[in-house]
PDBML (XML) file of the C-alpha atoms, coordinates in Angstrom:
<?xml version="1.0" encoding="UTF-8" ?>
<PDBx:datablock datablockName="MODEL"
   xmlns:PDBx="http://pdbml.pdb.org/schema/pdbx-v50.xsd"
   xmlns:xsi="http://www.w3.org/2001/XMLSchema-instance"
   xsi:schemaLocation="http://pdbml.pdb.org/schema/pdbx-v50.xsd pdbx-v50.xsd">
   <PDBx:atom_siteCategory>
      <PDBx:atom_site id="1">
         <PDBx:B_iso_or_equiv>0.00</PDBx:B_iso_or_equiv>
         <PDBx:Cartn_x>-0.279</PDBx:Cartn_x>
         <PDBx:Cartn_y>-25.072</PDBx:Cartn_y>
         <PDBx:Cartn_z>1.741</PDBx:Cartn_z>
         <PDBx:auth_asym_id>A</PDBx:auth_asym_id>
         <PDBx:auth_atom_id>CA</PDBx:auth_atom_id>
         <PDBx:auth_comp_id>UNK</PDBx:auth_comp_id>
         <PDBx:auth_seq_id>1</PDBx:auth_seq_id>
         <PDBx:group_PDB>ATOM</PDBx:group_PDB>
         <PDBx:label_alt_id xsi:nil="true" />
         <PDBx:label_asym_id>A</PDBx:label_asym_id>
         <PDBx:label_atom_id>CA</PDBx:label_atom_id>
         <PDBx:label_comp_id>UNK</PDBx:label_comp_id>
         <PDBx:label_entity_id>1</PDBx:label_entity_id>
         <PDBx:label_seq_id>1</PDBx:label_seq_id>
         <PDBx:occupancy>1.00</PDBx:occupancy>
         <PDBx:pdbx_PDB_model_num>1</PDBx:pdbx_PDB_model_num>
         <PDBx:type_symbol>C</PDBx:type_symbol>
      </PDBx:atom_site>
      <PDBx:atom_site id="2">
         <PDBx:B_iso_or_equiv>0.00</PDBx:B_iso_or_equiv>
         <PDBx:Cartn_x>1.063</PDBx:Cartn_x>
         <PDBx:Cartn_y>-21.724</PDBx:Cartn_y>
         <PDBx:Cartn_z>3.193</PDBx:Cartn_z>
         <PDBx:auth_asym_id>A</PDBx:auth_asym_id>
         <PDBx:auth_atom_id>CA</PDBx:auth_atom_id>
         <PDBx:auth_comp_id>UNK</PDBx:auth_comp_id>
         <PDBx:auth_seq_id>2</PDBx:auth_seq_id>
         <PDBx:group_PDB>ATOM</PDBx:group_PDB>
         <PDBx:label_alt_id xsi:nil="true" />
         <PDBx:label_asym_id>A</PDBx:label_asym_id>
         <PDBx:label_atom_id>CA</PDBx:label_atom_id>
         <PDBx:label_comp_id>UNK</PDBx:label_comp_id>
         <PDBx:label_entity_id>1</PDBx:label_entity_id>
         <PDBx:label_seq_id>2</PDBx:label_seq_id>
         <PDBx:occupancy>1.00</PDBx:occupancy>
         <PDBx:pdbx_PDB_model_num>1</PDBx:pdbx_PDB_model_num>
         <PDBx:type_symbol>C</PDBx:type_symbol>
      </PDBx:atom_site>
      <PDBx:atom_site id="3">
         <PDBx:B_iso_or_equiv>0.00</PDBx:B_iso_or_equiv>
         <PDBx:Cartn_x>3.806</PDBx:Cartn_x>
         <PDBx:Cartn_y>-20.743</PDBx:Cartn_y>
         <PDBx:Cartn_z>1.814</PDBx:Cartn_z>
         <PDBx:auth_asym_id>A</PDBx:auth_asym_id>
         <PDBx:auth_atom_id>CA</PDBx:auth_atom_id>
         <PDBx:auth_comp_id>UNK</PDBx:auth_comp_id>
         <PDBx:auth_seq_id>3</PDBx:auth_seq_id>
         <PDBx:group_PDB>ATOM</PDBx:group_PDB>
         <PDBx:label_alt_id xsi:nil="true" />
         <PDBx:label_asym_id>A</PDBx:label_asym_id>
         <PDBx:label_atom_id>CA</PDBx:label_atom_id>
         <PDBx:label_comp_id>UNK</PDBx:label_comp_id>
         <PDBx:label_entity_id>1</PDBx:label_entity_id>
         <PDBx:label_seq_id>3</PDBx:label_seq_id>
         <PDBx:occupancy>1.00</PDBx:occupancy>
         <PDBx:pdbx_PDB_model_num>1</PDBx:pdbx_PDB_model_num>
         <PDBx:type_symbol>C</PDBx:type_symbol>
      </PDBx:atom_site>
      <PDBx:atom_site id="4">
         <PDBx:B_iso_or_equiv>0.00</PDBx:B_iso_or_equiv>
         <PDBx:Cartn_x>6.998</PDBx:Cartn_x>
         <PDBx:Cartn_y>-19.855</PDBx:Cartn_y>
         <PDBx:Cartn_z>3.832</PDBx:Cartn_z>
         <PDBx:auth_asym_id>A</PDBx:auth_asym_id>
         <PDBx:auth_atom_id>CA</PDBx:auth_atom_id>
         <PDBx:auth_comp_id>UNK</PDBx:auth_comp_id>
         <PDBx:auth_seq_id>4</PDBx:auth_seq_id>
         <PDBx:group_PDB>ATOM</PDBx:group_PDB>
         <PDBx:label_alt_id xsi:nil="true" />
         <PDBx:label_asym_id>A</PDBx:label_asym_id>
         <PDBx:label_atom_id>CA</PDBx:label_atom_id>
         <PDBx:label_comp_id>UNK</PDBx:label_comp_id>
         <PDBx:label_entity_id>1</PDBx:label_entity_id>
         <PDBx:label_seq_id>4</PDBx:label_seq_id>
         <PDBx:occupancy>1.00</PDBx:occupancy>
         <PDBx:pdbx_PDB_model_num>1</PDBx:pdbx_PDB_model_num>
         <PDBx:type_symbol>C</PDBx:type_symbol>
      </PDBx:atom_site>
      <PDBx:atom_site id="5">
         <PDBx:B_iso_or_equiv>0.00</PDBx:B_iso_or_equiv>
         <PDBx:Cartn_x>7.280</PDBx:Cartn_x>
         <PDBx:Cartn_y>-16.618</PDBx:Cartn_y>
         <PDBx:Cartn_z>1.924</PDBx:Cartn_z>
         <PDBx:auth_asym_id>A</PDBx:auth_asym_id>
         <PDBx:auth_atom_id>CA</PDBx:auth_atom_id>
         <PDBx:auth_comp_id>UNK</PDBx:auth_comp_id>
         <PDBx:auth_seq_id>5</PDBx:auth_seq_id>
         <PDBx:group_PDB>ATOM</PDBx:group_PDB>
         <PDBx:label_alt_id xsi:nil="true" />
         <PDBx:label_asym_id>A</PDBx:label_asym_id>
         <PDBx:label_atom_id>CA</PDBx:label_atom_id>
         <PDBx:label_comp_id>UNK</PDBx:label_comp_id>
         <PDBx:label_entity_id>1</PDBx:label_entity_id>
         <PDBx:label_seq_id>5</PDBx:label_seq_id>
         <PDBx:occupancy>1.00</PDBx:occupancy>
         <PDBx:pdbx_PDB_model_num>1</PDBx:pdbx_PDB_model_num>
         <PDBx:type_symbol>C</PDBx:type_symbol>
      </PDBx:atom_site>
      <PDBx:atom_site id="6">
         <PDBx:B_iso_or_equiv>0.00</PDBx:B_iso_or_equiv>
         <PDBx:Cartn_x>3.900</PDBx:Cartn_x>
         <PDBx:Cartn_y>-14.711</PDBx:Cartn_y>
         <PDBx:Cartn_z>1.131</PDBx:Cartn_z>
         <PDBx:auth_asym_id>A</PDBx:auth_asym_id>
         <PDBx:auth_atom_id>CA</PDBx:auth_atom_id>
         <PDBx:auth_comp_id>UNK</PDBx:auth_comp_id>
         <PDBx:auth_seq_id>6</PDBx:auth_seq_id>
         <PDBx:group_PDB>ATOM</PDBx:group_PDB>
         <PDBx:label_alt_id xsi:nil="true" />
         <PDBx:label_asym_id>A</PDBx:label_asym_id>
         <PDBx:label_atom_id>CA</PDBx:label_atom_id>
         <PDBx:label_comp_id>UNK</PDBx:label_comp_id>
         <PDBx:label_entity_id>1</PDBx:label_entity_id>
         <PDBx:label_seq_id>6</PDBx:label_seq_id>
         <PDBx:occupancy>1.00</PDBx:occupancy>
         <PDBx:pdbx_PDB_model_num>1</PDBx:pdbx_PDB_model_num>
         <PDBx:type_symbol>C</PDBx:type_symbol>
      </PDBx:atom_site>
      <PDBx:atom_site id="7">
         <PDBx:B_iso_or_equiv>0.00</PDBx:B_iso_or_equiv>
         <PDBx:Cartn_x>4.453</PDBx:Cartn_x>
         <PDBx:Cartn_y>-10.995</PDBx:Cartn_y>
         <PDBx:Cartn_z>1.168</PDBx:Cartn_z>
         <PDBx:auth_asym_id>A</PDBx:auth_asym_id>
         <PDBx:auth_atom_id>CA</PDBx:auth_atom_id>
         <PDBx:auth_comp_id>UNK</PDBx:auth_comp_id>
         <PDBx:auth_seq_id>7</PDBx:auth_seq_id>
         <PDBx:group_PDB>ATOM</PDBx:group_PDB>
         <PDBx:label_alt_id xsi:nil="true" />
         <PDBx:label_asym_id>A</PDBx:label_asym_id>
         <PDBx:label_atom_id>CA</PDBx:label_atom_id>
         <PDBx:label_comp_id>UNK</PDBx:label_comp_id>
         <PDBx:label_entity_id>1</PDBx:label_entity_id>
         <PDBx:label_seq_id>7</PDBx:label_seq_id>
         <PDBx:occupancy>1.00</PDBx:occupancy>
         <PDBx:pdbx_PDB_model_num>1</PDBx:pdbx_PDB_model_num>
         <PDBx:type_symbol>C</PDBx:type_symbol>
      </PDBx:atom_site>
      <PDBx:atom_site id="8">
         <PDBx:B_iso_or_equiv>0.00</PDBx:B_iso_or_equiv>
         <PDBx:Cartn_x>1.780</PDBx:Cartn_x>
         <PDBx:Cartn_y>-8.166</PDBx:Cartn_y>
         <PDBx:Cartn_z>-0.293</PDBx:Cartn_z>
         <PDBx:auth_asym_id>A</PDBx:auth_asym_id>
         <PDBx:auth_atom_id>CA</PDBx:auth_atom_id>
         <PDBx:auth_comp_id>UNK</PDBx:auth_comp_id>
         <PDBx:auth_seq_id>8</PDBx:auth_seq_id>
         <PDBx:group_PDB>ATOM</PDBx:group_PDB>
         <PDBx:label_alt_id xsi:nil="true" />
         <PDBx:label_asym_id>A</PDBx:label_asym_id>
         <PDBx:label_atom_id>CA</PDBx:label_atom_id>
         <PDBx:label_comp_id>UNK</PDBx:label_comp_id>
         <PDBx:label_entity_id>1</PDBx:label_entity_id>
         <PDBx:label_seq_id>8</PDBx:label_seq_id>
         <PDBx:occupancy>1.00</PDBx:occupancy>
         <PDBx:pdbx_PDB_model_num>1</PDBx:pdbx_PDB_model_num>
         <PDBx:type_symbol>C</PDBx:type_symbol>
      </PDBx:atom_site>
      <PDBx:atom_site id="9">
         <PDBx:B_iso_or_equiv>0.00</PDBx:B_iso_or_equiv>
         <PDBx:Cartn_x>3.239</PDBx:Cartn_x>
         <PDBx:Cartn_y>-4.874</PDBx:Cartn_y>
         <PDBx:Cartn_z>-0.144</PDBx:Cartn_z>
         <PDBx:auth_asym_id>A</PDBx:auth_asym_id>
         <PDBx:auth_atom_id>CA</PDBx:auth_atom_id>
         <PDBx:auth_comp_id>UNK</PDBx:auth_comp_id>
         <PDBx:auth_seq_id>9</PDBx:auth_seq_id>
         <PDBx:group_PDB>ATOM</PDBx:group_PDB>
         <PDBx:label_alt_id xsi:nil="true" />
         <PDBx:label_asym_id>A</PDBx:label_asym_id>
         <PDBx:label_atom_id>CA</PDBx:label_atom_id>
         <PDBx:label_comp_id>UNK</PDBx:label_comp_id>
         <PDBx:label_entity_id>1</PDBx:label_entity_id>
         <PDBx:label_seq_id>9</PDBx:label_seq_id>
         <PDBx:occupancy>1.00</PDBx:occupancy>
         <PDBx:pdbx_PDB_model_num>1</PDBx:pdbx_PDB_model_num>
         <PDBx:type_symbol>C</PDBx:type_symbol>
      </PDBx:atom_site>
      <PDBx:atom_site id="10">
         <PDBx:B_iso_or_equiv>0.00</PDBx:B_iso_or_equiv>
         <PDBx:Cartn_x>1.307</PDBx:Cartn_x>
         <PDBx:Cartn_y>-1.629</PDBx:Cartn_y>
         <PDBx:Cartn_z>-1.337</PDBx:Cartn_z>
         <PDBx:auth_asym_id>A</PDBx:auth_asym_id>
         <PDBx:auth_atom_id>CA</PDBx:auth_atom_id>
         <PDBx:auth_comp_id>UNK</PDBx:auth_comp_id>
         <PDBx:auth_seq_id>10</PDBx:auth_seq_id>
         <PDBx:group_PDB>ATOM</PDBx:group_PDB>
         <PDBx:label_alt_id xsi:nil="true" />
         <PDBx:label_asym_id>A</PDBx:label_asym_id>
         <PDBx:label_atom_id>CA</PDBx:label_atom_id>
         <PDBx:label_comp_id>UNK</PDBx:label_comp_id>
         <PDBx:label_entity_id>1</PDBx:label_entity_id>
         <PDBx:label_seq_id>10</PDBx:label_seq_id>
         <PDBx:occupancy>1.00</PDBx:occupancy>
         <PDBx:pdbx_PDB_model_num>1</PDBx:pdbx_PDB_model_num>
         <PDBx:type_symbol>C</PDBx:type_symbol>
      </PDBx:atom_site>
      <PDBx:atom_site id="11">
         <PDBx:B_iso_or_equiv>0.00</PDBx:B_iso_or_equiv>
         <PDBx:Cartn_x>3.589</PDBx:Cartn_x>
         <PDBx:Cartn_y>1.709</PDBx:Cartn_y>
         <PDBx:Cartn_z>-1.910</PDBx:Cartn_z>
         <PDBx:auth_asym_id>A</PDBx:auth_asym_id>
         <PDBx:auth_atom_id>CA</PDBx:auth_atom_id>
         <PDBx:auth_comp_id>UNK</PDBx:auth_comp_id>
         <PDBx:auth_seq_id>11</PDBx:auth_seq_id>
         <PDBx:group_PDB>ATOM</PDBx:group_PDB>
         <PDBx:label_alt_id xsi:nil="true" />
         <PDBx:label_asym_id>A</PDBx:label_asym_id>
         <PDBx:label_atom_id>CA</PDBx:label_atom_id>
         <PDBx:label_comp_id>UNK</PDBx:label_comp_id>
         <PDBx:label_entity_id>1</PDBx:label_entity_id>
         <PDBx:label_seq_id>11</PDBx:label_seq_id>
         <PDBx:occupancy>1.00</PDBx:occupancy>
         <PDBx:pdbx_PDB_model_num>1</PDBx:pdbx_PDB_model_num>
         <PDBx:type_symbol>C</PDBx:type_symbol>
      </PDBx:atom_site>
      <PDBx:atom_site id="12">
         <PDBx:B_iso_or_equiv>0.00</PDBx:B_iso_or_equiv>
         <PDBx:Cartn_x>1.996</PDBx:Cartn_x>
         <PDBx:Cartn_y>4.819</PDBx:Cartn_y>
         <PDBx:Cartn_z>-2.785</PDBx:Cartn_z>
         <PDBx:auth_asym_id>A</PDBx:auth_asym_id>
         <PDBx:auth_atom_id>CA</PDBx:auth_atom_id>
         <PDBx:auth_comp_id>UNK</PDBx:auth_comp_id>
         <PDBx:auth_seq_id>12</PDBx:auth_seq_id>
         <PDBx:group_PDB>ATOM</PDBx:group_PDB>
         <PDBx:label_alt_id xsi:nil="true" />
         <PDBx:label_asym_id>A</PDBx:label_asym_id>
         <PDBx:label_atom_id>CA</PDBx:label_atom_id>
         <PDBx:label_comp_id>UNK</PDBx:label_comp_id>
         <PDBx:label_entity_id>1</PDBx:label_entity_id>
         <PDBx:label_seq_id>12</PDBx:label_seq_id>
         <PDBx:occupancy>1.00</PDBx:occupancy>
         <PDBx:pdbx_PDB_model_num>1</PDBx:pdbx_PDB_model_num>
         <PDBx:type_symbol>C</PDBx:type_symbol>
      </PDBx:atom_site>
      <PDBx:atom_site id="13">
         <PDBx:B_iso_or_equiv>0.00</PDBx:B_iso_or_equiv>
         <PDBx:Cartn_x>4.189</PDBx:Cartn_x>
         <PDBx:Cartn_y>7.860</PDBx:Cartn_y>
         <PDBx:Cartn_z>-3.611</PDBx:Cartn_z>
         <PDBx:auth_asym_id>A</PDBx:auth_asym_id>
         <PDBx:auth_atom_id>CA</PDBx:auth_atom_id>
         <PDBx:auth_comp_id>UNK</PDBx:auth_comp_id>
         <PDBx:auth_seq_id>13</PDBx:auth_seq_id>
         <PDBx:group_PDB>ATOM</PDBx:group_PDB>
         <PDBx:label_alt_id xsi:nil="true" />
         <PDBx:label_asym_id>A</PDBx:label_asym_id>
         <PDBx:label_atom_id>CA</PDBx:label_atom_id>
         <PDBx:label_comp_id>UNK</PDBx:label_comp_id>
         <PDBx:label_entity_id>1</PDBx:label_entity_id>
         <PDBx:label_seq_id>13</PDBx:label_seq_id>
         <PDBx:occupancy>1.00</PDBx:occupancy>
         <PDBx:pdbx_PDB_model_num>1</PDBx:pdbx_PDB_model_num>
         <PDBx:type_symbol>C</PDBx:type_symbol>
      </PDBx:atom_site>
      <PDBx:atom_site id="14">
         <PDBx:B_iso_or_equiv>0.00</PDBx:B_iso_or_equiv>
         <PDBx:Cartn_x>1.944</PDBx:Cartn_x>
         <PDBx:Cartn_y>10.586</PDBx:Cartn_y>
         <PDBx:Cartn_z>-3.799</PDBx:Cartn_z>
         <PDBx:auth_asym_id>A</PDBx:auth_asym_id>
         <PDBx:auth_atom_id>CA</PDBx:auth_atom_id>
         <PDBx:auth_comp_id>UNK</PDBx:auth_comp_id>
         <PDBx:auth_seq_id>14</PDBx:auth_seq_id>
         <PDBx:group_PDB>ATOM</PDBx:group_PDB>
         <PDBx:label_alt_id xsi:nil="true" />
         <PDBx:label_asym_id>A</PDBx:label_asym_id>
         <PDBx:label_atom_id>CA</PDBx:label_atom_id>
         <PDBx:label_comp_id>UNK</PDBx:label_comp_id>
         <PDBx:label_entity_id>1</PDBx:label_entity_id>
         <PDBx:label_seq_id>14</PDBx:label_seq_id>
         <PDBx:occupancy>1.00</PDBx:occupancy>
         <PDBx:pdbx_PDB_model_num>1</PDBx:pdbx_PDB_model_num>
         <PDBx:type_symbol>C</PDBx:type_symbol>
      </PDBx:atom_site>
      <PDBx:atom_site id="15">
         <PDBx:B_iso_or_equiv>0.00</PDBx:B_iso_or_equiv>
         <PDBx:Cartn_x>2.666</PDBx:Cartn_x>
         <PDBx:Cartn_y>11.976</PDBx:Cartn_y>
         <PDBx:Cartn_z>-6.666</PDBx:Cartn_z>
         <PDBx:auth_asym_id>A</PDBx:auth_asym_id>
         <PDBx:auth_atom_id>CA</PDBx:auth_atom_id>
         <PDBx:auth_comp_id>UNK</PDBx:auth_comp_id>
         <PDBx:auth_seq_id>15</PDBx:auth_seq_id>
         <PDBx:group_PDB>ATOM</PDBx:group_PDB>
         <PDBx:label_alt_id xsi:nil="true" />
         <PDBx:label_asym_id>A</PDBx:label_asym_id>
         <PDBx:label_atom_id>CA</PDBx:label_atom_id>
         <PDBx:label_comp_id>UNK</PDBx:label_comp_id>
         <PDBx:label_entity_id>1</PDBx:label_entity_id>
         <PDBx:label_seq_id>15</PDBx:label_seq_id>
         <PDBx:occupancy>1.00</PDBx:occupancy>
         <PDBx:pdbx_PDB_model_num>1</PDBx:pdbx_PDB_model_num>
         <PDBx:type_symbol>C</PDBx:type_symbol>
      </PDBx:atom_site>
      <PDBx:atom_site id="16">
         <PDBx:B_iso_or_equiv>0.00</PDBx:B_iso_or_equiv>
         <PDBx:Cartn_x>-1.210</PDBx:Cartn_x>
         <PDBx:Cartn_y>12.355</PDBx:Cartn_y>
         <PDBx:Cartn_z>-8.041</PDBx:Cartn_z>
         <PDBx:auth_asym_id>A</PDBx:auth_asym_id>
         <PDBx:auth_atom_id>CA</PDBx:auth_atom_id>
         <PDBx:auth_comp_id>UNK</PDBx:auth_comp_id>
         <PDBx:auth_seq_id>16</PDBx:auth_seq_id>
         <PDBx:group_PDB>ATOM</PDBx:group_PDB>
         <PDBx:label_alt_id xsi:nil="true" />
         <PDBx:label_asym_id>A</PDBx:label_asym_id>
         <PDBx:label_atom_id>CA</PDBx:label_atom_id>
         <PDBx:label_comp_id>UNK</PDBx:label_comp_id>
         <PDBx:label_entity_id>1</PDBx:label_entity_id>
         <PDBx:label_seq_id>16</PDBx:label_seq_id>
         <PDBx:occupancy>1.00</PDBx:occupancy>
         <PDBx:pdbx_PDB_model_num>1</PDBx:pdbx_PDB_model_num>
         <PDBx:type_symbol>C</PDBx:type_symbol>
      </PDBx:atom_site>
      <PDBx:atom_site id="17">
         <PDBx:B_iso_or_equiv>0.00</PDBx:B_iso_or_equiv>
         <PDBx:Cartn_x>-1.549</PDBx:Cartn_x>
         <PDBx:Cartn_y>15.685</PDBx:Cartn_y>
         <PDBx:Cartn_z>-5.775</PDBx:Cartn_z>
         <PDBx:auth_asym_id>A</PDBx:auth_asym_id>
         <PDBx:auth_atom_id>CA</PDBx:auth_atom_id>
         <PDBx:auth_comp_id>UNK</PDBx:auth_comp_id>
         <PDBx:auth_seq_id>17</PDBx:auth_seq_id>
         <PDBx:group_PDB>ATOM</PDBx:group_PDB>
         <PDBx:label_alt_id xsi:nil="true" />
         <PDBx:label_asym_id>A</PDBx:label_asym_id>
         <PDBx:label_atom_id>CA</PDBx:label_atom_id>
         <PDBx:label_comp_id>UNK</PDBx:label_comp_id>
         <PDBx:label_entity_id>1</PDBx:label_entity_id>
         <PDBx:label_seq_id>17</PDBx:label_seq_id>
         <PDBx:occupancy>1.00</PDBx:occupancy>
         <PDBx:pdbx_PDB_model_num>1</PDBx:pdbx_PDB_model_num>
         <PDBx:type_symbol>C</PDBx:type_symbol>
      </PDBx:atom_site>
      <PDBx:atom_site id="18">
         <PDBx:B_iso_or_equiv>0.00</PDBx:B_iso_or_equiv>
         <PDBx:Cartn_x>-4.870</PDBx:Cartn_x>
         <PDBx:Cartn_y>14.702</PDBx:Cartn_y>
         <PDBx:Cartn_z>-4.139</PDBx:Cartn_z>
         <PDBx:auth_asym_id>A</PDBx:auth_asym_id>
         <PDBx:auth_atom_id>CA</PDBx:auth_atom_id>
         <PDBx:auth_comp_id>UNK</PDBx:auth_comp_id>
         <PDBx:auth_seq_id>18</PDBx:auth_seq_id>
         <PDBx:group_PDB>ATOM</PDBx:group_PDB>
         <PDBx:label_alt_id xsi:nil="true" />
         <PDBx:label_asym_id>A</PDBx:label_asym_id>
         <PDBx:label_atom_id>CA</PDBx:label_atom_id>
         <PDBx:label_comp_id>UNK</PDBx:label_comp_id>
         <PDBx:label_entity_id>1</PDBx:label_entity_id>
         <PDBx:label_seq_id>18</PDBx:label_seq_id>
         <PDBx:occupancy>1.00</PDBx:occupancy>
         <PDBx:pdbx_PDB_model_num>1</PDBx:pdbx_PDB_model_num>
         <PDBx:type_symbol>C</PDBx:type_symbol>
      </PDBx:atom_site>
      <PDBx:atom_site id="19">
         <PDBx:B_iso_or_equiv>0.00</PDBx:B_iso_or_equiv>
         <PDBx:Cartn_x>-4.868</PDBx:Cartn_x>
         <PDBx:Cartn_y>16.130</PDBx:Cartn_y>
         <PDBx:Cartn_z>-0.555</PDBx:Cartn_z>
         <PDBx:auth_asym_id>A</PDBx:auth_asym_id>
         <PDBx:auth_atom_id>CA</PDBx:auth_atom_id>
         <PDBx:auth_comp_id>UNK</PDBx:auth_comp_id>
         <PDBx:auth_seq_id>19</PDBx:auth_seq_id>
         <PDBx:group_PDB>ATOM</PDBx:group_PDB>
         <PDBx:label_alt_id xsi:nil="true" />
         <PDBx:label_asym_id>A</PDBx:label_asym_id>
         <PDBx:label_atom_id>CA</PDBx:label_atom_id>
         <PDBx:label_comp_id>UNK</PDBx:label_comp_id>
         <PDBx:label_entity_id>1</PDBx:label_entity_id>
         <PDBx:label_seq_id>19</PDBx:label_seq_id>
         <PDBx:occupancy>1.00</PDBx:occupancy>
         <PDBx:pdbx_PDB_model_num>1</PDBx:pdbx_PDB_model_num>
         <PDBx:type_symbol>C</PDBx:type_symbol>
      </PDBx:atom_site>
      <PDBx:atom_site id="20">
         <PDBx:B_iso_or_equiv>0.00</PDBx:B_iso_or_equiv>
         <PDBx:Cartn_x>-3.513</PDBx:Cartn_x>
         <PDBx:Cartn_y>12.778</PDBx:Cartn_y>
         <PDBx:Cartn_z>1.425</PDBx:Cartn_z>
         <PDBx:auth_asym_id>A</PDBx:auth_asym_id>
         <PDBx:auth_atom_id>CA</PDBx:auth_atom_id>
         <PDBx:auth_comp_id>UNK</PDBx:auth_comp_id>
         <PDBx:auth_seq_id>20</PDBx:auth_seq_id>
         <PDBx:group_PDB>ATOM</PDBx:group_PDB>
         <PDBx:label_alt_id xsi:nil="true" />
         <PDBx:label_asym_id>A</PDBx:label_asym_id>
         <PDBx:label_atom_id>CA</PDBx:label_atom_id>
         <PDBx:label_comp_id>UNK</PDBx:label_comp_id>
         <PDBx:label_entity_id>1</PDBx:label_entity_id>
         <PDBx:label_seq_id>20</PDBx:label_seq_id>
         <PDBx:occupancy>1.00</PDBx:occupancy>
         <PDBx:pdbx_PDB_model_num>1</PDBx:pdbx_PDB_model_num>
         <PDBx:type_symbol>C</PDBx:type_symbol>
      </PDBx:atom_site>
      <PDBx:atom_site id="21">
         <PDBx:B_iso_or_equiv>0.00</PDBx:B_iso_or_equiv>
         <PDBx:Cartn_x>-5.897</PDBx:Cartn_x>
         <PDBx:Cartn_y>10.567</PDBx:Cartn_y>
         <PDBx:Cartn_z>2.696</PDBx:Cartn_z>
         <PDBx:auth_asym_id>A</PDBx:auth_asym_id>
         <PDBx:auth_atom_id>CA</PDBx:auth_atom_id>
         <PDBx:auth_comp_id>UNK</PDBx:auth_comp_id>
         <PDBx:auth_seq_id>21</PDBx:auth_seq_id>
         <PDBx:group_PDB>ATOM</PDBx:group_PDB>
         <PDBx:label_alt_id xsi:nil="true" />
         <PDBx:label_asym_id>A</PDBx:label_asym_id>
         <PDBx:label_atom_id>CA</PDBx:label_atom_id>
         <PDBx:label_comp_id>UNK</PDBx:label_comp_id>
         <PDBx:label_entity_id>1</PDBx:label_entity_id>
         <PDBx:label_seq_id>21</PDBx:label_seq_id>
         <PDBx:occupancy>1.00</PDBx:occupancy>
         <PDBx:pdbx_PDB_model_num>1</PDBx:pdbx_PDB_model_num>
         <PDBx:type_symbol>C</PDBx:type_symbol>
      </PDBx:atom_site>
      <PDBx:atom_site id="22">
         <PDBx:B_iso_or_equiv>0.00</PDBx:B_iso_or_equiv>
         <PDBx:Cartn_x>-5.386</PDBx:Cartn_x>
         <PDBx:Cartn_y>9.772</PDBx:Cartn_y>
         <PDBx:Cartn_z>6.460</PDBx:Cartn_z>
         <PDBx:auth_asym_id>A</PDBx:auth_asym_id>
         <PDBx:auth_atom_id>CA</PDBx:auth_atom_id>
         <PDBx:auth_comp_id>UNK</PDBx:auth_comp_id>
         <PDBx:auth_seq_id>22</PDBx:auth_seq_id>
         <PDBx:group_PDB>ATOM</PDBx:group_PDB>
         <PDBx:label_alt_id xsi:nil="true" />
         <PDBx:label_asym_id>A</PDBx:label_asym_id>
         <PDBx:label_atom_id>CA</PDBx:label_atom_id>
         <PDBx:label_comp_id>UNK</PDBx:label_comp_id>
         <PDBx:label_entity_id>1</PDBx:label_entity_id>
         <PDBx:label_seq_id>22</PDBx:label_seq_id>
         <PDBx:occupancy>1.00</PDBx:occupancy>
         <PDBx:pdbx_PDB_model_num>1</PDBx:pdbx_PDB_model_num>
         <PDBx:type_symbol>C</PDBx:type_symbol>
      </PDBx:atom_site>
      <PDBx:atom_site id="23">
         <PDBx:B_iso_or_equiv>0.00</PDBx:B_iso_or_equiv>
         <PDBx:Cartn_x>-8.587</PDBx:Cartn_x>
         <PDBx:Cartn_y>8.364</PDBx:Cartn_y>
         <PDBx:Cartn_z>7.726</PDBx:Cartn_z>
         <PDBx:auth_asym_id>A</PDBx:auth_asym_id>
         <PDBx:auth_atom_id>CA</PDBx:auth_atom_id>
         <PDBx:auth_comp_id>UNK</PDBx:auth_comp_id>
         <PDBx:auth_seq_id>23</PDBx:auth_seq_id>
         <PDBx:group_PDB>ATOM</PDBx:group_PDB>
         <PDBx:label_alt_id xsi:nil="true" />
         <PDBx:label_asym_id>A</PDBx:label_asym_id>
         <PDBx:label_atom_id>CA</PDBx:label_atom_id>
         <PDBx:label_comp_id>UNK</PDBx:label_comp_id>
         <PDBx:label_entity_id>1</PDBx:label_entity_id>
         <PDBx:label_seq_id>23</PDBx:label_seq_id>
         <PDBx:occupancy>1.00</PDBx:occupancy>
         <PDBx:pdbx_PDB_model_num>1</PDBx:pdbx_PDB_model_num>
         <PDBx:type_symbol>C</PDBx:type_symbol>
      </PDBx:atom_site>
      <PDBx:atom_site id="24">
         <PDBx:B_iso_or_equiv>0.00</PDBx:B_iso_or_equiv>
         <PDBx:Cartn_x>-12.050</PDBx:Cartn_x>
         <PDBx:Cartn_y>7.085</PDBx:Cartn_y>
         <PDBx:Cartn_z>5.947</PDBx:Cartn_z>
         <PDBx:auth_asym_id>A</PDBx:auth_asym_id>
         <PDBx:auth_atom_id>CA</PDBx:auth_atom_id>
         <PDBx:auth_comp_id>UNK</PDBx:auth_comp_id>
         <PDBx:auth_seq_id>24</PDBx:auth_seq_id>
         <PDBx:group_PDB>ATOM</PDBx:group_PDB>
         <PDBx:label_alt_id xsi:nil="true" />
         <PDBx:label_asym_id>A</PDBx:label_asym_id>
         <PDBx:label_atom_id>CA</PDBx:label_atom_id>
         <PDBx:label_comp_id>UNK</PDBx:label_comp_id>
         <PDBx:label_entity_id>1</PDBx:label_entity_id>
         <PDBx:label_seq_id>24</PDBx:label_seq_id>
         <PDBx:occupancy>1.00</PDBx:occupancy>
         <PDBx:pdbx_PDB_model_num>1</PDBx:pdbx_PDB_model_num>
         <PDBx:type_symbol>C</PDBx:type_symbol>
      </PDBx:atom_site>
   </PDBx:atom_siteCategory>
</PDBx:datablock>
């Protein structure tokens, strides 16, 4: 059964100070 709500949500607040990642 599928629910009526399913969510997965990823944040990232780039606060590590890697140089941002854009593409593979």
């Amino acid at each position: 059964d599928t629910s009526t709500s399913d969510t997965v949500l990823a944040f990232a607040t780039g606060k590590a100070g890697n140089a941002p990642l854009a593409s593979f």
